[in-house]
PDB file of N, CA and C in Angstrom:
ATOM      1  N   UNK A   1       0.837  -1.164   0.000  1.00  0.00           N
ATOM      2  CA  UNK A   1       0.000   0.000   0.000  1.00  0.00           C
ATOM      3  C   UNK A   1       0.890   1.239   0.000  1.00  0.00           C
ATOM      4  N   UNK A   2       1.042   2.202  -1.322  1.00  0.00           N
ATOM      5  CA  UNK A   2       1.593   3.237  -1.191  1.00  0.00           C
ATOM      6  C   UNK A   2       1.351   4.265  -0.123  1.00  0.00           C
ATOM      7  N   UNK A   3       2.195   4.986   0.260  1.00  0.00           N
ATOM      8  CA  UNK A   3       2.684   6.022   1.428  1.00  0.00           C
ATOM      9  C   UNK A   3       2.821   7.200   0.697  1.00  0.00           C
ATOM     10  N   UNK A   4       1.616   8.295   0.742  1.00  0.00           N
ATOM     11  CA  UNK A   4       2.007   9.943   0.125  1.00  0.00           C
ATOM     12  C   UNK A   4       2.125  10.803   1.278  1.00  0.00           C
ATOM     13  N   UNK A   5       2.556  11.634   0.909  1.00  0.00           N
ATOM     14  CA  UNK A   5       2.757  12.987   2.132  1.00  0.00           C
ATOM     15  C   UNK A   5       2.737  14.199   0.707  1.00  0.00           C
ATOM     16  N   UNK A   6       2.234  15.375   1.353  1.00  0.00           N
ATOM     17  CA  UNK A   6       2.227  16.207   0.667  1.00  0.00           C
ATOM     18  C   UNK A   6       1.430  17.183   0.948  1.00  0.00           C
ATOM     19  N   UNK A   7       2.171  18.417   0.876  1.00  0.00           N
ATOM     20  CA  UNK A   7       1.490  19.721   1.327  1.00  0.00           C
ATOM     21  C   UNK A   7       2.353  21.099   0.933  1.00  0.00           C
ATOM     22  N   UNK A   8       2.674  21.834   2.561  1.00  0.00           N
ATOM     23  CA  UNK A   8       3.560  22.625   2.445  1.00  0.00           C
ATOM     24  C   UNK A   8       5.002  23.027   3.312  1.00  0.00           C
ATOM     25  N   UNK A   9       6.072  23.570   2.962  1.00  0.00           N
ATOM     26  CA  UNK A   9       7.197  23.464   4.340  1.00  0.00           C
ATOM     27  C   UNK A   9       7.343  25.224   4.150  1.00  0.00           C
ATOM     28  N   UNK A  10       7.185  25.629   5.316  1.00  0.00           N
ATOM     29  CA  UNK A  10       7.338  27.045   4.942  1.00  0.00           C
ATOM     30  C   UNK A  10       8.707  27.956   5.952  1.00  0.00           C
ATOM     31  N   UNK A  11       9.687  28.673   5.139  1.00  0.00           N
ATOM     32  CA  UNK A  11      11.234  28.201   5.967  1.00  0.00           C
ATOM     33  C   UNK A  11      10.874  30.110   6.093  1.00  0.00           C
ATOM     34  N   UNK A  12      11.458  30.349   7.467  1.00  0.00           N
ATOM     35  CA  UNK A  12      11.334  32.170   7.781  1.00  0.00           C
ATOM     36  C   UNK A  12      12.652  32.697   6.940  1.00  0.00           C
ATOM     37  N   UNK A  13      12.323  33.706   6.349  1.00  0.00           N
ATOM     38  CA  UNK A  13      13.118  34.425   5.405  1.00  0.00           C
ATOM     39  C   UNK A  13      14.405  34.485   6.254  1.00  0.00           C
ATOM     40  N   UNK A  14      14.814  34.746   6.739  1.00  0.00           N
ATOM     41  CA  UNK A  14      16.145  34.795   7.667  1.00  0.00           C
ATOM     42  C   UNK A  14      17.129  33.218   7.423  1.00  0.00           C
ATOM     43  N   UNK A  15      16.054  32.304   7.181  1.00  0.00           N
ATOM     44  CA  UNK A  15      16.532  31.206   6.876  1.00  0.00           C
ATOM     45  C   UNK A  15      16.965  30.454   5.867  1.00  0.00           C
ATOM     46  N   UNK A  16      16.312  31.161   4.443  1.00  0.00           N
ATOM     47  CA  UNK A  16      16.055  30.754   3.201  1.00  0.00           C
ATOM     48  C   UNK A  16      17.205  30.279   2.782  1.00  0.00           C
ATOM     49  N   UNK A  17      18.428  30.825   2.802  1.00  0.00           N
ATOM     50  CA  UNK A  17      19.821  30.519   1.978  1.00  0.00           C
ATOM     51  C   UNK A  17      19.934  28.684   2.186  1.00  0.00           C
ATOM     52  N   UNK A  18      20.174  28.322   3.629  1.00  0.00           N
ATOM     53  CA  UNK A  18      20.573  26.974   3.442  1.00  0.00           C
ATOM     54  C   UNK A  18      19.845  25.941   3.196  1.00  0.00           C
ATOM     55  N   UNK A  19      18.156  26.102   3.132  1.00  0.00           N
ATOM     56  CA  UNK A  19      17.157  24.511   3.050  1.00  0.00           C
ATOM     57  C   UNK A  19      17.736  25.343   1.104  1.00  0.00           C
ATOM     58  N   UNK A  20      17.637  26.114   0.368  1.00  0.00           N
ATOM     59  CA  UNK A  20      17.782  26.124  -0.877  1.00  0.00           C
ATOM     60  C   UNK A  20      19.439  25.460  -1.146  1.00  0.00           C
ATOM     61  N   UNK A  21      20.140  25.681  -0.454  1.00  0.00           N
ATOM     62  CA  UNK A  21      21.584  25.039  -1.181  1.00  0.00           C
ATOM     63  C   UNK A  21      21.420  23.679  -0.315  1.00  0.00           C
ATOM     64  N   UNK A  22      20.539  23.290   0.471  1.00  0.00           N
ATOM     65  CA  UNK A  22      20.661  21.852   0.813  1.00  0.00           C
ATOM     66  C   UNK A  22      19.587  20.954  -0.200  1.00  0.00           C
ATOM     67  N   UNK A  23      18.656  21.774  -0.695  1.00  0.00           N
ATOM     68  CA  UNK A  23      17.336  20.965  -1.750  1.00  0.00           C
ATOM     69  C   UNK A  23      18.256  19.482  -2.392  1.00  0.00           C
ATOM     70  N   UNK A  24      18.701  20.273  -3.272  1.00  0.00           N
ATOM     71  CA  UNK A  24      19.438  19.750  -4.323  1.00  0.00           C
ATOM     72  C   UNK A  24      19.723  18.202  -3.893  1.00  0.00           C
ATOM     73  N   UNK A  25      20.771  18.275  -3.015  1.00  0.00           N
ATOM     74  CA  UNK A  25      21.822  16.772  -2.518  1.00  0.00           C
ATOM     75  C   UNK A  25      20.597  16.145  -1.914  1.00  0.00           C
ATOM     76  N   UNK A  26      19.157  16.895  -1.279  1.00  0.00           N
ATOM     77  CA  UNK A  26      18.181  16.156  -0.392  1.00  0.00           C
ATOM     78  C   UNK A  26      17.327  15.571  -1.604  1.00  0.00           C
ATOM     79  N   UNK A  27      17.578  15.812  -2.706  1.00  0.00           N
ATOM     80  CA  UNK A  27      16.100  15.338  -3.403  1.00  0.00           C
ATOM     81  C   UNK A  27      17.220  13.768  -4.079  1.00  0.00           C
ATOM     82  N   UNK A  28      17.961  14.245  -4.538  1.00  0.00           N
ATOM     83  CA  UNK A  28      18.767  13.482  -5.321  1.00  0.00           C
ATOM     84  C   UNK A  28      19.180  12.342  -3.970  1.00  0.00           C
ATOM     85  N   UNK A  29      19.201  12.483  -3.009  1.00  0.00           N
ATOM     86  CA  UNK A  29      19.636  10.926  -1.927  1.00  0.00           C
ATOM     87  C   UNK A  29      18.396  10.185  -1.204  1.00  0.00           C
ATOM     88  N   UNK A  30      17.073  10.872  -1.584  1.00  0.00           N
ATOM     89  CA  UNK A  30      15.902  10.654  -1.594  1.00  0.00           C
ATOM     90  C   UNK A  30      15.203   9.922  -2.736  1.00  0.00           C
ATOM     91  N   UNK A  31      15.727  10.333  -3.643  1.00  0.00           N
ATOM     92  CA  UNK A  31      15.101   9.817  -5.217  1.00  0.00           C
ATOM     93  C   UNK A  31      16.190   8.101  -4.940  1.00  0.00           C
ATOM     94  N   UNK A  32      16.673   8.034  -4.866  1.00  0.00           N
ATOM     95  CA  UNK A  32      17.798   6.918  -4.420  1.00  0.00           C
ATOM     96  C   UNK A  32      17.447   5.982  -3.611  1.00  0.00           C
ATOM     97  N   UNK A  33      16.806   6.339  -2.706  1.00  0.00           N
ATOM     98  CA  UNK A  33      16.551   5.485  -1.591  1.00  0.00           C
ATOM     99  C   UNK A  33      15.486   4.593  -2.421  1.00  0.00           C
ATOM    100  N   UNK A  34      15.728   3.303  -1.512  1.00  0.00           N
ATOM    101  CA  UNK A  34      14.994   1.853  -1.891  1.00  0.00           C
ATOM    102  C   UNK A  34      13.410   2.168  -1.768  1.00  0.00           C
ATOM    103  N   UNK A  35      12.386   2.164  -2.334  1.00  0.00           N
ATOM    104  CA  UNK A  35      11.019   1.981  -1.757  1.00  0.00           C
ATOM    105  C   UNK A  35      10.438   3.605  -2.561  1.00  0.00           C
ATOM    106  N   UNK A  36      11.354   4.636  -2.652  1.00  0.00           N
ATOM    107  CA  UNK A  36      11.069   6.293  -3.401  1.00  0.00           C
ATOM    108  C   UNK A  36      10.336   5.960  -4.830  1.00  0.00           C
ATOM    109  N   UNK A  37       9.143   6.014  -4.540  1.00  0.00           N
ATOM    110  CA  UNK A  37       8.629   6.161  -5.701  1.00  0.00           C
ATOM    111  C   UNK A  37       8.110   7.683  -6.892  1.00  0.00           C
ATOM    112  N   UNK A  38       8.004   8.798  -5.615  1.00  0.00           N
ATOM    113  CA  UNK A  38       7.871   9.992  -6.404  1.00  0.00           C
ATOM    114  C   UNK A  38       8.620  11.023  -5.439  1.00  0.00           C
ATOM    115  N   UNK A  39       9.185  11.761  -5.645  1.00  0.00           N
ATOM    116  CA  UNK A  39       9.807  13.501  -4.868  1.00  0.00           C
ATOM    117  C   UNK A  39       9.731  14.270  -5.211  1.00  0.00           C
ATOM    118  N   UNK A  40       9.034  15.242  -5.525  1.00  0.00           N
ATOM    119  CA  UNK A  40       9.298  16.509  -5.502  1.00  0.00           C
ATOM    120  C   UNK A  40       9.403  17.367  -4.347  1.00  0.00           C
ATOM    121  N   UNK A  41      10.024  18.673  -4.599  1.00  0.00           N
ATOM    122  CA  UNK A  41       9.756  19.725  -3.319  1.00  0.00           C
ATOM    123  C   UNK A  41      10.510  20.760  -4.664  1.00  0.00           C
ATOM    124  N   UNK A  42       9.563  21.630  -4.741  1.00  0.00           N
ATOM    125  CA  UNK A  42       9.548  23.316  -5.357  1.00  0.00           C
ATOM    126  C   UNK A  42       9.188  24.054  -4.714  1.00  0.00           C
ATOM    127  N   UNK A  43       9.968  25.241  -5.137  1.00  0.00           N
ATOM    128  CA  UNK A  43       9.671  26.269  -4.131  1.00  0.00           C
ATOM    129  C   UNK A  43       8.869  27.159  -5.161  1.00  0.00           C
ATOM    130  N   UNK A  44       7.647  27.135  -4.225  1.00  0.00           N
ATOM    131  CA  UNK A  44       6.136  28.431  -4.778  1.00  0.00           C
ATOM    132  C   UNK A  44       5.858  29.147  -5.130  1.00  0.00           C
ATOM    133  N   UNK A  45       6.294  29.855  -3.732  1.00  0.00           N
ATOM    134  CA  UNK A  45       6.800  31.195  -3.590  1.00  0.00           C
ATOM    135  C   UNK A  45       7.814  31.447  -2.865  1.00  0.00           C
ATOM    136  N   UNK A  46       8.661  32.557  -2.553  1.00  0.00           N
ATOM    137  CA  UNK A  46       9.429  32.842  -1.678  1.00  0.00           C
ATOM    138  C   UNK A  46       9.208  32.011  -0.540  1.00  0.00           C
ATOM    139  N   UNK A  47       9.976  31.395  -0.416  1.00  0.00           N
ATOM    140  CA  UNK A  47      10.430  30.466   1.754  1.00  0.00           C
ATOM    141  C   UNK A  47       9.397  29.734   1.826  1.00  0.00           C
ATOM    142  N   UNK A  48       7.945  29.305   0.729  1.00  0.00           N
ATOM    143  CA  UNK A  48       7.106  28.445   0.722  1.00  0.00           C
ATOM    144  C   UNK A  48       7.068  27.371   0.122  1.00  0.00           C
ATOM    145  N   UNK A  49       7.542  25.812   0.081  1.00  0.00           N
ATOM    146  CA  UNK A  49       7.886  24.969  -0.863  1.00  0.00           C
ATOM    147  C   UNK A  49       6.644  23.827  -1.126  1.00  0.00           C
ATOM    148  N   UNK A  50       6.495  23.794  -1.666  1.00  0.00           N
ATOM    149  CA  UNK A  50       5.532  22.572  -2.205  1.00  0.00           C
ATOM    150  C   UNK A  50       6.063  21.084  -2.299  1.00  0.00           C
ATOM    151  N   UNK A  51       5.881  20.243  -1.092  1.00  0.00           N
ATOM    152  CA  UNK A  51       6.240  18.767  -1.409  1.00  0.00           C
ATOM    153  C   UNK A  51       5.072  17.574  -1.598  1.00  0.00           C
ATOM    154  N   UNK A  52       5.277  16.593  -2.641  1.00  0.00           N
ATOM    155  CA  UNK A  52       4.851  15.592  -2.655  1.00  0.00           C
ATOM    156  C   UNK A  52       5.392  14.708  -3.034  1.00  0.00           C
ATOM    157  N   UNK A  53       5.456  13.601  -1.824  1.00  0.00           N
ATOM    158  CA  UNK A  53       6.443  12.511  -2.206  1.00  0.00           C
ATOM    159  C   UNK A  53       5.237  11.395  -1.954  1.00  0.00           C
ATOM    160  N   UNK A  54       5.980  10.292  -2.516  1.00  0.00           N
ATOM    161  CA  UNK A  54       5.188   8.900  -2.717  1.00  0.00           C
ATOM    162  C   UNK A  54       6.071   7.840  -2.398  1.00  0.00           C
ATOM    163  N   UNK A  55       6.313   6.984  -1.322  1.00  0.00           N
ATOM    164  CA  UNK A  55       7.046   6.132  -1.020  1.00  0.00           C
ATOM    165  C   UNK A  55       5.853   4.408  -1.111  1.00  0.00           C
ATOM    166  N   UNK A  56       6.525   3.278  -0.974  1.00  0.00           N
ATOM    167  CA  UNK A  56       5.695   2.121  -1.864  1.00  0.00           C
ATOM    168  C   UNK A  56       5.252   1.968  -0.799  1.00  0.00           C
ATOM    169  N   UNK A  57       5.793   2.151   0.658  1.00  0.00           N
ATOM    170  CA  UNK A  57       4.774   1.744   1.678  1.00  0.00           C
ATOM    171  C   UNK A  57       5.239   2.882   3.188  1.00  0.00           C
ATOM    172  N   UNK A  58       4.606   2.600   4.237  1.00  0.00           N
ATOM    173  CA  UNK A  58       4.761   3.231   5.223  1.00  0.00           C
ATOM    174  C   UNK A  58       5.971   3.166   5.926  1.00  0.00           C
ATOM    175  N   UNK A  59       7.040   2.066   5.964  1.00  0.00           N
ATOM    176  CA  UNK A  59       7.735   1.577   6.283  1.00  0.00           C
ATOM    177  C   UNK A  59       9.291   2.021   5.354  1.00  0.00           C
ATOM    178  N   UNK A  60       9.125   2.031   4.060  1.00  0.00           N
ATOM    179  CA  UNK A  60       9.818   2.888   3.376  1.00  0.00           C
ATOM    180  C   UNK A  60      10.029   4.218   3.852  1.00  0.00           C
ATOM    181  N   UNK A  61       8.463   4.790   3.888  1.00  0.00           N
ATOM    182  CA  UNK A  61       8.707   6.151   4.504  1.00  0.00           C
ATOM    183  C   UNK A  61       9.424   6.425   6.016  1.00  0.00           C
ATOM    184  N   UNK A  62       8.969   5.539   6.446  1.00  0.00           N
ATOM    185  CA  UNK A  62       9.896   5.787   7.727  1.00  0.00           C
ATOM    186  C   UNK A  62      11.054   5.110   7.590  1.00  0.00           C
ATOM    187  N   UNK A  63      11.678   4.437   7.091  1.00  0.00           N
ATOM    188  CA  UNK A  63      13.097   4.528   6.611  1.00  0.00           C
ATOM    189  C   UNK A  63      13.434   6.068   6.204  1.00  0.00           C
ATOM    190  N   UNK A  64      13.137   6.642   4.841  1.00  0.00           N
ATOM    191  CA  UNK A  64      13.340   7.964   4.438  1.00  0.00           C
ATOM    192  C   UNK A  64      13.629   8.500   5.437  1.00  0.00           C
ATOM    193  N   UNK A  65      12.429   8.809   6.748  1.00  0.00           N
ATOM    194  CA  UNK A  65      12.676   9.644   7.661  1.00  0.00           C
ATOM    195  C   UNK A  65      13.434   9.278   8.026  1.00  0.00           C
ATOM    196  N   UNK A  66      14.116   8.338   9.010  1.00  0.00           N
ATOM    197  CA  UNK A  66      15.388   8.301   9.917  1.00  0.00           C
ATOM    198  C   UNK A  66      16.541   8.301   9.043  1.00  0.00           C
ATOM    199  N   UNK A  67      16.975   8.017   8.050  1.00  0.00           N
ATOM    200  CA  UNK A  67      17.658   8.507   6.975  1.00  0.00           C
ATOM    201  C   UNK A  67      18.385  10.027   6.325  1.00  0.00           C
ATOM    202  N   UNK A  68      16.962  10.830   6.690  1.00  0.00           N
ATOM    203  CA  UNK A  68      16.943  12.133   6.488  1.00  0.00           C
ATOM    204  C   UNK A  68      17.212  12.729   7.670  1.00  0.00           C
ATOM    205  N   UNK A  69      16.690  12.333   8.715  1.00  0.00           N
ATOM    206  CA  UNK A  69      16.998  12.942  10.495  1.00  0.00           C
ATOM    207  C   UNK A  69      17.659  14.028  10.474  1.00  0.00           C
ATOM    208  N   UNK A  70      19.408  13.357  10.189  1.00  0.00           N
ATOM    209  CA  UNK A  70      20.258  14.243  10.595  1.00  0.00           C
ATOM    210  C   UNK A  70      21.198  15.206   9.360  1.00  0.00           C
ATOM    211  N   UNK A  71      20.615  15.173   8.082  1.00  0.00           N
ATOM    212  CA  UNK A  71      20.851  15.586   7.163  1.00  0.00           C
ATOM    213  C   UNK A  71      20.887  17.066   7.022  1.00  0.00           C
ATOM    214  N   UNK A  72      21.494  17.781   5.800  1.00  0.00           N
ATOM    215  CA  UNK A  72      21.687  19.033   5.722  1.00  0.00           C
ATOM    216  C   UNK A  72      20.781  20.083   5.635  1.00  0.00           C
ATOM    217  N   UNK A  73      20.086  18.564   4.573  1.00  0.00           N
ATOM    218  CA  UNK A  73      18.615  19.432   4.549  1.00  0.00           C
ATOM    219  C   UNK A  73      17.775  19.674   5.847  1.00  0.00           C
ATOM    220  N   UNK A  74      17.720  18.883   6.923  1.00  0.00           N
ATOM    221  CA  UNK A  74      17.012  18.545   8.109  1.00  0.00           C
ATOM    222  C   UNK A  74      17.057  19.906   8.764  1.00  0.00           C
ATOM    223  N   UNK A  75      18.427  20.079   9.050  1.00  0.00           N
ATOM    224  CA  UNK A  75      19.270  20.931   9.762  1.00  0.00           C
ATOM    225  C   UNK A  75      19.074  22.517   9.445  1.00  0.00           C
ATOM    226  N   UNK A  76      18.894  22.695   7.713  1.00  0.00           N
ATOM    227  CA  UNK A  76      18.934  24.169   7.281  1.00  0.00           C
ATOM    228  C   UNK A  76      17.334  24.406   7.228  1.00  0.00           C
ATOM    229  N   UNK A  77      16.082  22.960   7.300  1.00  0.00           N
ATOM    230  CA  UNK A  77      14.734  23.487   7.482  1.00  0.00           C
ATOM    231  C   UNK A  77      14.478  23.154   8.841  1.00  0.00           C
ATOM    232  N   UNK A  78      15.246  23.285   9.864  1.00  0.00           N
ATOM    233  CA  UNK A  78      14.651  22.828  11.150  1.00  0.00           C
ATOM    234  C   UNK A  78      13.369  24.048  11.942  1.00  0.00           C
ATOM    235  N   UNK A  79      14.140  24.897  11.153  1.00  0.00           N
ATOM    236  CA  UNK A  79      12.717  25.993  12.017  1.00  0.00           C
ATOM    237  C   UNK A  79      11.933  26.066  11.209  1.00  0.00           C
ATOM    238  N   UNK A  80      11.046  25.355   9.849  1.00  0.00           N
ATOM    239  CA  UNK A  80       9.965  25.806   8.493  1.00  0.00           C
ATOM    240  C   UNK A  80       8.788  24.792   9.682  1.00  0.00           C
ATOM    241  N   UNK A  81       8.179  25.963   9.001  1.00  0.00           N
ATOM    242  CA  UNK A  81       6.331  25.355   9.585  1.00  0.00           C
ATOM    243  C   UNK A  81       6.044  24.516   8.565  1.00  0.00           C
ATOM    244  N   UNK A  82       5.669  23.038   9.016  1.00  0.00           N
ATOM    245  CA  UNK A  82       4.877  21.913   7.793  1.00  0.00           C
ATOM    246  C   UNK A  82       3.863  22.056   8.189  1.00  0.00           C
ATOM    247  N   UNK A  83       2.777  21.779   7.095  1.00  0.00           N
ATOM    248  CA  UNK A  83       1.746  21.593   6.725  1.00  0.00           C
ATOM    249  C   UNK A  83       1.887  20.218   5.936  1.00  0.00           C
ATOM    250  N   UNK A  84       1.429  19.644   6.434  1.00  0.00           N
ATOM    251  CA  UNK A  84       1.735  17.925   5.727  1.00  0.00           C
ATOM    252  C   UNK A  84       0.566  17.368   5.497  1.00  0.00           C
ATOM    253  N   UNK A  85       0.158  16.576   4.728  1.00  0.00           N
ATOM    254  CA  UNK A  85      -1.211  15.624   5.042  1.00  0.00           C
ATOM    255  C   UNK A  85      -0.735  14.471   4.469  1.00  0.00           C
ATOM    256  N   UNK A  86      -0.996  12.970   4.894  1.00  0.00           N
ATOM    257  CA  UNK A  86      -0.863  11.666   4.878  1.00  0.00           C
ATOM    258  C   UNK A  86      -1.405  10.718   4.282  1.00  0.00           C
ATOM    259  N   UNK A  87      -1.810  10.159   3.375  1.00  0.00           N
ATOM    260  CA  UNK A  87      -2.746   9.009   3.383  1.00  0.00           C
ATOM    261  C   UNK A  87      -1.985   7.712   2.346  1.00  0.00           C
ATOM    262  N   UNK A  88      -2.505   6.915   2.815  1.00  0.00           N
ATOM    263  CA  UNK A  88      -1.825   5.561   2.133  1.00  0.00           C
ATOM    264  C   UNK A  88      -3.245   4.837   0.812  1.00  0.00           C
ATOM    265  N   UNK A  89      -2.679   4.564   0.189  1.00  0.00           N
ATOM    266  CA  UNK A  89      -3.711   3.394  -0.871  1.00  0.00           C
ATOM    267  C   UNK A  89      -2.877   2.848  -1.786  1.00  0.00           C
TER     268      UNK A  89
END
């Protein structure tokens, strides 16, 4: 049963420089991972990014997550407000 997430990550302007120079290496070691079936994350508007990812099951996805934890990307969006929503089929 596929695993989506998808919504919004929204990073405070003060912050913007590093989740943008971390995107890049985060989408590309994400697209990689075993079970990644879709990734995106674009940015909207200014410091507002649009993600929807699709992993093959729930368990994948939480691989991704502990995977991602301590990453660059993690680290340069640690203060962005998510807006996420979940559902599996």
């Amino acid at each position: 049963m596929a695993f989506h997430l998808s919504g919004t990550l929204t990073v405070p302007e003060a912050d913007l420089a590093a989740p943008r120079t971390a995107l890049q290496e985060h989408e590309r070691l994400t697209r990689a991972e075993p079970g990644c079936i879709k990734f995106m994350v674009s940015e909207i508007n200014p410091g507002v990014f649009s993600v929807d990812e699709t992993f093959r099951d729930e368990a994948a996805f939480a691989a991704h997550q502990e995977r991602a934890h301590d990453t660059n990307w993690a680290i340069a969006a640690a203060n962005a407000v998510r807006d996420f929503r979940t559902r599996q089929d």
